[in-house]
Protein backbone atom coordinates (compact mmCIF):
# COMPACT_ATOMS: atom_id res chain seq x y z
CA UNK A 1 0.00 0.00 0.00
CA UNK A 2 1.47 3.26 -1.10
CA UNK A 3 1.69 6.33 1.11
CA UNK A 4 -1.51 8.51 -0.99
CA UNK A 5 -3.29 5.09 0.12
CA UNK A 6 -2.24 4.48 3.58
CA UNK A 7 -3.11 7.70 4.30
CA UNK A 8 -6.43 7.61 2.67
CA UNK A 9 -7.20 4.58 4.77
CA UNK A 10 -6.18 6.21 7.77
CA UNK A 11 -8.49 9.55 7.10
CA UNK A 12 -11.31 7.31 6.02
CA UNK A 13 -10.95 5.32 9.54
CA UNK A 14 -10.39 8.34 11.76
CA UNK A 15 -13.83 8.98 10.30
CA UNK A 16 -15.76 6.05 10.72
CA UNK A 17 -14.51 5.74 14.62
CA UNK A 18 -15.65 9.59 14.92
CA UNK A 19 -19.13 8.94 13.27
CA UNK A 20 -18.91 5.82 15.12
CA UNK A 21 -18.37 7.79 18.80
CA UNK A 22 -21.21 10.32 17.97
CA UNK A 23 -23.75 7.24 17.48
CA UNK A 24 -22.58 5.91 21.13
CA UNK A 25 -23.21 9.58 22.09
CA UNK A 26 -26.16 9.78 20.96
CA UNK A 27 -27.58 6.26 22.43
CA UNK A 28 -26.64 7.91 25.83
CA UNK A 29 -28.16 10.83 25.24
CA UNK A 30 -31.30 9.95 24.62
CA UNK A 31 -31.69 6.94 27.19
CA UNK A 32 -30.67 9.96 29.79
CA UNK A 33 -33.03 12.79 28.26
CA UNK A 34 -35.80 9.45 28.79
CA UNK A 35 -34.46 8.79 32.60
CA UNK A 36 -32.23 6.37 32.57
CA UNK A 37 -28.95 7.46 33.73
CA UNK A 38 -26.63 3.98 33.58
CA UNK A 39 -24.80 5.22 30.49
CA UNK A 40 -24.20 8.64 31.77
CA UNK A 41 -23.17 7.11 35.65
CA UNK A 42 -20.49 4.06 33.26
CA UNK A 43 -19.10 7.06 31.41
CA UNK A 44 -20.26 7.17 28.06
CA UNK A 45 -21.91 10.25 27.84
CA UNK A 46 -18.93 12.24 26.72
CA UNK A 47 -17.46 12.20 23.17
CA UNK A 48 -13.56 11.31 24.46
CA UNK A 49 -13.37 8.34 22.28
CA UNK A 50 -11.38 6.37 25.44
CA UNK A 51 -14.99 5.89 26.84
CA UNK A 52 -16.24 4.49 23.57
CA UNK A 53 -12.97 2.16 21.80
CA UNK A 54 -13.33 -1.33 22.20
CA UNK A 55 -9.47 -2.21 22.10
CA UNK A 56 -9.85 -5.60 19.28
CA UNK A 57 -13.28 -4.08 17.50
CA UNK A 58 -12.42 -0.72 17.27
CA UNK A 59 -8.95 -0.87 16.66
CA UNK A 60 -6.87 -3.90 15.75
CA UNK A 61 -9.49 -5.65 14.07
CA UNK A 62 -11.20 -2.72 11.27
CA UNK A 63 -7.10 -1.47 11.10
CA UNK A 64 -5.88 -4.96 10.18
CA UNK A 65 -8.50 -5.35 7.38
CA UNK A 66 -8.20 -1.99 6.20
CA UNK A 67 -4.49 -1.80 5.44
CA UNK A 68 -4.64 -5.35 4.55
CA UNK A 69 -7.71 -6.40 2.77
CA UNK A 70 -8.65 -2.50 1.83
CA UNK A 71 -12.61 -3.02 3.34
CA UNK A 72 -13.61 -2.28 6.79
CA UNK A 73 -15.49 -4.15 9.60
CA UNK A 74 -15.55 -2.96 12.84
CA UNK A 75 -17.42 -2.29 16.26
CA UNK A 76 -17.70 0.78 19.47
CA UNK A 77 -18.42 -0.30 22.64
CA UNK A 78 -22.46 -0.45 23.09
CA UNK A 79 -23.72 1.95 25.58
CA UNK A 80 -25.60 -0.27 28.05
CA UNK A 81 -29.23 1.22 29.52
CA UNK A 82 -31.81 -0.14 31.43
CA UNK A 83 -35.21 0.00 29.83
CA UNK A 84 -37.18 -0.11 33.20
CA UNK A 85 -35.60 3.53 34.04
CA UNK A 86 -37.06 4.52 30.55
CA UNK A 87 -40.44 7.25 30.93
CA UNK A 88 -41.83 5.95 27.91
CA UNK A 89 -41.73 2.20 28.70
CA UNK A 90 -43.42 1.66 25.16
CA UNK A 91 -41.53 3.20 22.75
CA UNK A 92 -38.36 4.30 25.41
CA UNK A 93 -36.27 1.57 23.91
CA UNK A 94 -37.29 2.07 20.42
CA UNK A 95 -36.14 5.84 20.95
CA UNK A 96 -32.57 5.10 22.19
CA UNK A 97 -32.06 2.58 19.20
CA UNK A 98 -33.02 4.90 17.01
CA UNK A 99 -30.95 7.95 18.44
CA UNK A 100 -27.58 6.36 17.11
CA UNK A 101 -28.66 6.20 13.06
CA UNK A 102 -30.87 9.38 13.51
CA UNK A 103 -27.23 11.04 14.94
CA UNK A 104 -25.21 9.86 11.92
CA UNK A 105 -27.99 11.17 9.14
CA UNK A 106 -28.06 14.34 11.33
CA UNK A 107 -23.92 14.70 10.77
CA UNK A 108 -24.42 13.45 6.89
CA UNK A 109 -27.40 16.34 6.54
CA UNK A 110 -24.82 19.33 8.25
CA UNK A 111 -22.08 18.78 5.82
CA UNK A 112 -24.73 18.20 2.96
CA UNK A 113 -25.55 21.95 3.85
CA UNK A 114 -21.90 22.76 3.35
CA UNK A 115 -21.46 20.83 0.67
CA UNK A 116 -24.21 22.67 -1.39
CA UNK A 117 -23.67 25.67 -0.30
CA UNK A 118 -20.39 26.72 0.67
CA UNK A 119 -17.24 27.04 -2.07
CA UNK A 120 -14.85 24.62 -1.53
CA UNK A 121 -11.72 23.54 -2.89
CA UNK A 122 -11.51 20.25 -4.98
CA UNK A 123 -10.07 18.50 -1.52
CA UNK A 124 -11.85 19.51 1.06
CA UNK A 125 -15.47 18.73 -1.59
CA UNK A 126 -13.86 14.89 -1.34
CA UNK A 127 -13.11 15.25 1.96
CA UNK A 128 -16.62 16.55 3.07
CA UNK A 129 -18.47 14.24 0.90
CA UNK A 130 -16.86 11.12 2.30
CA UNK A 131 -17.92 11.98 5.67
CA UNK A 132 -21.58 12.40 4.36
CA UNK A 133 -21.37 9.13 2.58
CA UNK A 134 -19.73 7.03 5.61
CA UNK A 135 -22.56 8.40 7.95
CA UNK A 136 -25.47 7.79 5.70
CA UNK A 137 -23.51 3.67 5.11
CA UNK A 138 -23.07 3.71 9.23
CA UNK A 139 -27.25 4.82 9.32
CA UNK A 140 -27.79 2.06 7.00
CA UNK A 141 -26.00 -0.48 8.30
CA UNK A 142 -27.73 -0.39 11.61
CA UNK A 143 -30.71 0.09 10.56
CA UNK A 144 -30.71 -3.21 9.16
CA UNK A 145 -33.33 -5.09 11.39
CA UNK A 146 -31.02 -8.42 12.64
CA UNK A 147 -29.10 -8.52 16.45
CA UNK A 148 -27.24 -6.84 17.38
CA UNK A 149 -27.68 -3.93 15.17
CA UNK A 150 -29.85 -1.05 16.00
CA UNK A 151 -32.79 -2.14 13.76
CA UNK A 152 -33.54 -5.56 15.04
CA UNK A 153 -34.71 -3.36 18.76
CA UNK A 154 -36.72 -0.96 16.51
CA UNK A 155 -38.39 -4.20 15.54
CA UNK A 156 -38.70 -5.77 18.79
CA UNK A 157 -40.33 -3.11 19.54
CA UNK A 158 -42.81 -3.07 16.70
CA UNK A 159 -43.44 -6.68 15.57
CA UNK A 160 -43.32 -9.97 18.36
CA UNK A 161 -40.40 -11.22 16.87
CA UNK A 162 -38.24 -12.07 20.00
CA UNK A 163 -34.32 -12.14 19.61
CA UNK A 164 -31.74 -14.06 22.08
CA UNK A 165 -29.45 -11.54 23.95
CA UNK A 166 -25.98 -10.73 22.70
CA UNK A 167 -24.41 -10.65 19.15
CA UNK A 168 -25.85 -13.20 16.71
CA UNK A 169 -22.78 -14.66 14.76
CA UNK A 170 -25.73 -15.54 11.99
CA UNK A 171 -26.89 -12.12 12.31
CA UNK A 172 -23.79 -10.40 11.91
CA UNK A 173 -23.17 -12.47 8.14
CA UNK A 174 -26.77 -11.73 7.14
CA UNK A 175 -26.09 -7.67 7.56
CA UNK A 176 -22.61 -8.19 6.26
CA UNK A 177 -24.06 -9.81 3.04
CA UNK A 178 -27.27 -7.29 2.74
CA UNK A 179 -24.64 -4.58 2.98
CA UNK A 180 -22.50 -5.20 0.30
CA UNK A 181 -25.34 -6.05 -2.00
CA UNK A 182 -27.60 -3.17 -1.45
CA UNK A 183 -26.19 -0.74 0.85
CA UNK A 184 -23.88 1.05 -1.32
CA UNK A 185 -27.26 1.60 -4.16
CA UNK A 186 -29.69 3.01 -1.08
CA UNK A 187 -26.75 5.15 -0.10
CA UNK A 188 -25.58 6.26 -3.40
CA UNK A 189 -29.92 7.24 -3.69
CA UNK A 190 -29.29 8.97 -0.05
CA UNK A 191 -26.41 10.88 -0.46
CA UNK A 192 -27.60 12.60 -3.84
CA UNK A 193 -31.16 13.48 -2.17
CA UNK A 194 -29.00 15.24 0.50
CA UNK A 195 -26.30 16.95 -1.97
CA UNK A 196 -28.01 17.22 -5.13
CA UNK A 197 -25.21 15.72 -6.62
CA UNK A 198 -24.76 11.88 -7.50
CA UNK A 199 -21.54 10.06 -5.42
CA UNK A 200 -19.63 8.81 -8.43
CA UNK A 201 -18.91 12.46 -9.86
CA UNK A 202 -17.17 12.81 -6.29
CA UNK A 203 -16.52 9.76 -4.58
């Protein structure tokens, strides 16, 4: 790997773990603004990303198959909560589930606004746009509705579908393979509704 791409690997990762810290964020965020205070009283309402980096998900493993395999898998910490602290015991853990995709569109609709608006150098349009395109794949991804991502509690929540605890091996290779067939054609769709402008005449 030459230099131009080492370092584009590294920008692109610094990245994902930043988008990647927000989403945490945001998960404790809103399970506090709802009442329950575990996340905040463990730490992980702060954006240091020490509170957040899981040392073999967050670093050695997406690192490793970045500079090696030039693709990316990789994991935060999840910000535990307790849903009985929750106000709105119906939809309270719907809400906190939701608050770590919602926070990556959010980031991908700011620099959207830049993007369209603001005069910027052939670099820093690149640089901008990857950010909007690596929050709107990180929204995506979790949003896809299989444990332990973000979308199988949405739909707990709205269908009787009951999941085992923890991460689901099976799980895990069914988002993997949905992902690389259809992710990068709903967020190619996503990112031009936000910019105006279609991903391959930047990206």
């Amino acid at each position: 790997m030459g230099n131009m791409d080492l370092q584009m690997a590294l920008f692109i990762y610094v990245i994902i773990i930043m988008s990647a810290i927000f989403h945490e964020y945001a998960h404790a965020w809103m399970a506090l603004y709802l009442g329950d205070p575990t996340a905040k009283h463990q730490g992980r309402l702060t954006l240091n990303p020490l509170a957040h980096i899981d040392t073999f998900g967050t670093i050695i493993l997406p690192l490793f198959l970045m500079l090696t395999g030039g693709f990316f898998i990789g994991y935060a910490k999840p910000v535990p909560f307790n849903p009985y602290n929750l106000r709105d015991q119906k939809y309270g853990s719907a809400k906190v589930a939701a608050a770590g995709p919602a926070s990556n569109l959010i980031i991908a609709l700011i620099f959207s606004i830049v993007i369209r608006y603001v005069d910027l150098a052939p670099f820093w349009t690149f640089s901008v746009a990857l950010i909007i395109y690596i929050n709107i794949i990180l929204a995506l991804f979790n949003l896809i509705p299989v444990p332990p991502l973000d979308g199988s509690k949405l739909l707990r929540i709205f269908t009787p579908l009951n999941f085992s605890p923890g991460r689901s091996i099976l799980g895990i290779l069914i988002a993997l393979m949905v992902a690389f067939i259809f992710l990068p054609i709903v967020a190619g769709f996503v990112f031009e509704l936000f910019t105006g402008i279609p991903p391959g005449l930047i990206l």
